[in-house]
Protein backbone atom coordinates (compact mmCIF):
# COMPACT_ATOMS: atom_id res chain seq x y z
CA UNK A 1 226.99 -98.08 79.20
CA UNK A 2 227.26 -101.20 76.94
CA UNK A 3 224.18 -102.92 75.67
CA UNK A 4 225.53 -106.87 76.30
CA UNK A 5 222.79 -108.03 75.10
CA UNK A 6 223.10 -106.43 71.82
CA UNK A 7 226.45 -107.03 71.05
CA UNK A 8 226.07 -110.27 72.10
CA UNK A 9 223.40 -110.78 69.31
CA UNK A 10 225.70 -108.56 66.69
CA UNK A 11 228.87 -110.92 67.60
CA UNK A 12 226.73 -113.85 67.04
CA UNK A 13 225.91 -112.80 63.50
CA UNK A 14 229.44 -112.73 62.26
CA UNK A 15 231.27 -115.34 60.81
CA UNK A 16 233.73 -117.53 62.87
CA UNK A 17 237.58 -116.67 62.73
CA UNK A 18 238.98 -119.40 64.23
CA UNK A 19 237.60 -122.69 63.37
CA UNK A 20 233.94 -122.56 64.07
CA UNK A 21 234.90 -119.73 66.76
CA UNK A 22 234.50 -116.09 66.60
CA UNK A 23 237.14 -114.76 68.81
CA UNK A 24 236.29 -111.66 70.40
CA UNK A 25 239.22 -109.67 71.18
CA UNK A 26 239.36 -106.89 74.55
CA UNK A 27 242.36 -104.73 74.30
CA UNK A 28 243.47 -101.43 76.06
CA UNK A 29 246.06 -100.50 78.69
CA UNK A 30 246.14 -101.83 82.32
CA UNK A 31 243.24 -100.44 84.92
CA UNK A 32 240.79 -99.56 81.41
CA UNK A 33 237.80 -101.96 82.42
CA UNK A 34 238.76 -105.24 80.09
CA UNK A 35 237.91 -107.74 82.77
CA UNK A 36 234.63 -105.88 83.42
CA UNK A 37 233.88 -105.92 80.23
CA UNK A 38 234.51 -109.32 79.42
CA UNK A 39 232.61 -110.41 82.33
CA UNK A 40 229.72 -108.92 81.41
CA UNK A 41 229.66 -110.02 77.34
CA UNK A 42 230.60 -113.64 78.31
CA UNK A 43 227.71 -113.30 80.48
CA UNK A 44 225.33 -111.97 77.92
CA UNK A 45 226.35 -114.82 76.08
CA UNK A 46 224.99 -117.39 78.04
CA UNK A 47 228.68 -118.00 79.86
CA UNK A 48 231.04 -117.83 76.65
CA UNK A 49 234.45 -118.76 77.70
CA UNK A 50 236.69 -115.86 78.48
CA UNK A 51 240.93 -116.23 78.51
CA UNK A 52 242.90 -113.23 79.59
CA UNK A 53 246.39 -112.10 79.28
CA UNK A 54 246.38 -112.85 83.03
CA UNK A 55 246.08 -116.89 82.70
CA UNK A 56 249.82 -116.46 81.31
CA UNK A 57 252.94 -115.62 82.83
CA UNK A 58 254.11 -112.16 81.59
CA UNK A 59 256.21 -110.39 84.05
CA UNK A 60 255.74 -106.59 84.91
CA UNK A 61 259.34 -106.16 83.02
CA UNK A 62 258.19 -108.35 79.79
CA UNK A 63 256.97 -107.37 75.99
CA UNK A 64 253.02 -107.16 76.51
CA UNK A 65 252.50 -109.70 74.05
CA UNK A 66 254.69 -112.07 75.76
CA UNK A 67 251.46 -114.52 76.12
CA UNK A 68 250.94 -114.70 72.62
CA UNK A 69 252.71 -117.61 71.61
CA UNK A 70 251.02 -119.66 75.26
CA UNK A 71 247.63 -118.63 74.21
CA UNK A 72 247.87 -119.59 70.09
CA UNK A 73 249.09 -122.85 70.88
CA UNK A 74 247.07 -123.57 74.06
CA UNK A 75 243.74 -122.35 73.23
CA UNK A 76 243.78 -120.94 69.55
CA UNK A 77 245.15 -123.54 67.35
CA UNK A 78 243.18 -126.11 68.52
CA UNK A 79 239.84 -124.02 68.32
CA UNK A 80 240.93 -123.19 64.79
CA UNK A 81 241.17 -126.96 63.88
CA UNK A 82 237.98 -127.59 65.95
CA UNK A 83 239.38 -129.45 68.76
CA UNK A 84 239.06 -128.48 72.29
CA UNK A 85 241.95 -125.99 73.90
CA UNK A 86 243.72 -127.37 77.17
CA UNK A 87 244.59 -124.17 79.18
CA UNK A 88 246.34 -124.36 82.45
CA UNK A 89 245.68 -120.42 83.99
CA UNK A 90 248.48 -119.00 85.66
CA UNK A 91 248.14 -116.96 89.34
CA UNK A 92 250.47 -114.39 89.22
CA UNK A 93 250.17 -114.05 93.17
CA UNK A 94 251.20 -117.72 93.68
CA UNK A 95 253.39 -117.70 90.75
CA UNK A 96 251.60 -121.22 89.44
CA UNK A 97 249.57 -123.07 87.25
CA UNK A 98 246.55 -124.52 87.92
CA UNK A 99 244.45 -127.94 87.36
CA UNK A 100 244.32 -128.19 83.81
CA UNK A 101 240.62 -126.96 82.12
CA UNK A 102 239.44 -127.69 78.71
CA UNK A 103 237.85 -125.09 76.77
CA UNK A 104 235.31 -126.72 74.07
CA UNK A 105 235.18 -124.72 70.45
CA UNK A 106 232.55 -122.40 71.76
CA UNK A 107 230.35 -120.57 69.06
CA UNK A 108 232.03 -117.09 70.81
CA UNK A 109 235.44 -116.90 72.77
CA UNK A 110 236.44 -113.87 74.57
CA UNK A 111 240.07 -113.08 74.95
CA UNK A 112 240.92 -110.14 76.98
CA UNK A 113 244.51 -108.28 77.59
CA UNK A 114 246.96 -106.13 76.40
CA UNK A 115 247.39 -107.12 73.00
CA UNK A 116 244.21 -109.17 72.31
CA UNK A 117 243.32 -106.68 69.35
CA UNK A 118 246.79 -106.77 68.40
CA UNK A 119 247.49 -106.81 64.22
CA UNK A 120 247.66 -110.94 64.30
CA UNK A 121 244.73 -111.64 66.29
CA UNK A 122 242.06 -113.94 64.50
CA UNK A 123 239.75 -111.55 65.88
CA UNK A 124 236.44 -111.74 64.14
CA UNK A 125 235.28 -108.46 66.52
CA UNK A 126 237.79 -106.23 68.43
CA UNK A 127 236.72 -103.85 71.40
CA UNK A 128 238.91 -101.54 72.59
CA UNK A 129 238.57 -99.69 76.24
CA UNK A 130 240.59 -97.17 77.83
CA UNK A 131 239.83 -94.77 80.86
CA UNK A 132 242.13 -91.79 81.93
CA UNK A 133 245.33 -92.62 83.27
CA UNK A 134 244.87 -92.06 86.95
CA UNK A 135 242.09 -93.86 86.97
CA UNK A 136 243.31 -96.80 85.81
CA UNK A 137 246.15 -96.17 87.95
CA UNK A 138 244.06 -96.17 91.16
CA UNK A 139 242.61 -99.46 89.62
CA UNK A 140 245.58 -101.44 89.36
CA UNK A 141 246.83 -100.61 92.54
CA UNK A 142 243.62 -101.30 94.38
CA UNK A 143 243.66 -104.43 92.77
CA UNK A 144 247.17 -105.65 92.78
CA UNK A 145 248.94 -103.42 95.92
CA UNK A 146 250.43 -100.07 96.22
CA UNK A 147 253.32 -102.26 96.36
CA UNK A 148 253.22 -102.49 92.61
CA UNK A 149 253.33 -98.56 91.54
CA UNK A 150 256.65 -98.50 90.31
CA UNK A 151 256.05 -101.74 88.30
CA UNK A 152 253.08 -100.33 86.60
CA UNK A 153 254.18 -97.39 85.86
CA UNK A 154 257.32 -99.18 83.60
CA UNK A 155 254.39 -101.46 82.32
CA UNK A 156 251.88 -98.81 81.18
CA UNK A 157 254.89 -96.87 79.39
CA UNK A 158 255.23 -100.26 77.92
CA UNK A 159 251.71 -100.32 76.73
CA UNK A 160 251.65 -96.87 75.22
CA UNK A 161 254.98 -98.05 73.09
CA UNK A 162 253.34 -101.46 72.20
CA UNK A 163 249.52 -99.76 71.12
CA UNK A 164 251.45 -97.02 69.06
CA UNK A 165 253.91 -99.30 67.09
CA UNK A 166 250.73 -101.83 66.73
CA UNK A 167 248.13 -99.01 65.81
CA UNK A 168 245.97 -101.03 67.48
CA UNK A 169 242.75 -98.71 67.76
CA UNK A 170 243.10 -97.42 64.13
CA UNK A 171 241.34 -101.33 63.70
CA UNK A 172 238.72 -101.81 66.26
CA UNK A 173 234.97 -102.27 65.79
CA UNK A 174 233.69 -100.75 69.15
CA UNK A 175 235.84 -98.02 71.44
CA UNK A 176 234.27 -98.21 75.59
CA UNK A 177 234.47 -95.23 77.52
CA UNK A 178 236.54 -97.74 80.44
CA UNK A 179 235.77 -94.87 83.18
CA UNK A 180 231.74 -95.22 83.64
CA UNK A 181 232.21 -98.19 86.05
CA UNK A 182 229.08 -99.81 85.34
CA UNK A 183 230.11 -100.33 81.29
């Protein structure tokens, strides 16, 4: 079970990374928990604004950080320079964007996907989740459609090779146990 409020009040201790931000980076594979998670800090925050890997087009067939580039020049390079970020999130189920939101240089942002921990993240804290594979399995596909199975399965091999060539939990400040559902 994660304490929210005490990370909350650990995270807002550290220095910014990005501008006057402190980018909080959730990472781990597909079905792990991150959008609990995320929920539940930003929450503990008092509402801190959250962007996920989700907001961004990135097909099931695509490099996992193919919302990278979208998100540093949407939302973190103007945060860096202390301007407002102009994000237009994407729905994947209606394959569009939609009104255009702006996202003020908040004392925390939370950015959450596969890949938010990733080597070139401004990160100032990086959390990393993961639950057993056929649980997070049995997520996805309750949340996006059985539909989907092949697709996910191509995408979490896709994962694995990204997180090993990355080494991206040999740099993380917290590890959740993603399978207690009430994190």
């Amino acid at each position: 079970m994660v304490d929210y409020r005490g990370l909350a009040a650990r995270l807002l201790r550290l220095p910014p990374s990005c501008g006057p931000v402190r980018v909080v980076a959730i990472d781990g594979p597909s079905g792990a928990g991150k959008s609990t998670l995320a929920d539940g800090l930003a929450g503990a925050l008092g509402g801190a604004p959250v962007v996920r890997s989700d907001d961004f087009r990135v097909p099931w067939d695509a490099d996992p950080l193919t919302w990278w580039e979208p998100l540093r020049a949407a939302v973190l390079d103007p945060l860096c320079a202390g301007r407002p970020a102009r994000l237009r999130r994407y729905d994947w189920r209606r394959d569009s964007y939609g009104a255009e939101e702006e996202i003020p240089p908040a004392p925390v942002l939370i950015v959450e996907g596969v890949g938010a921990a990733w080597r070139e993240s401004p990160a100032a804290f990086r959390i990393w989740i993961d639950a057993p594979r056929d649980v997070r399995r049995a997520r996805a596909l309750a949340r996006d459609g059985a539909e989907w199975a092949t697709a996910w399965d191509t995408w979490a091999a896709r994962e694995e090779r990204h997180f090993a060539k990355d080494a991206t939990h040999r740099r993380v400040d917290l590890t959740v146990d993603g399978a207690d559902e009430d994190q």
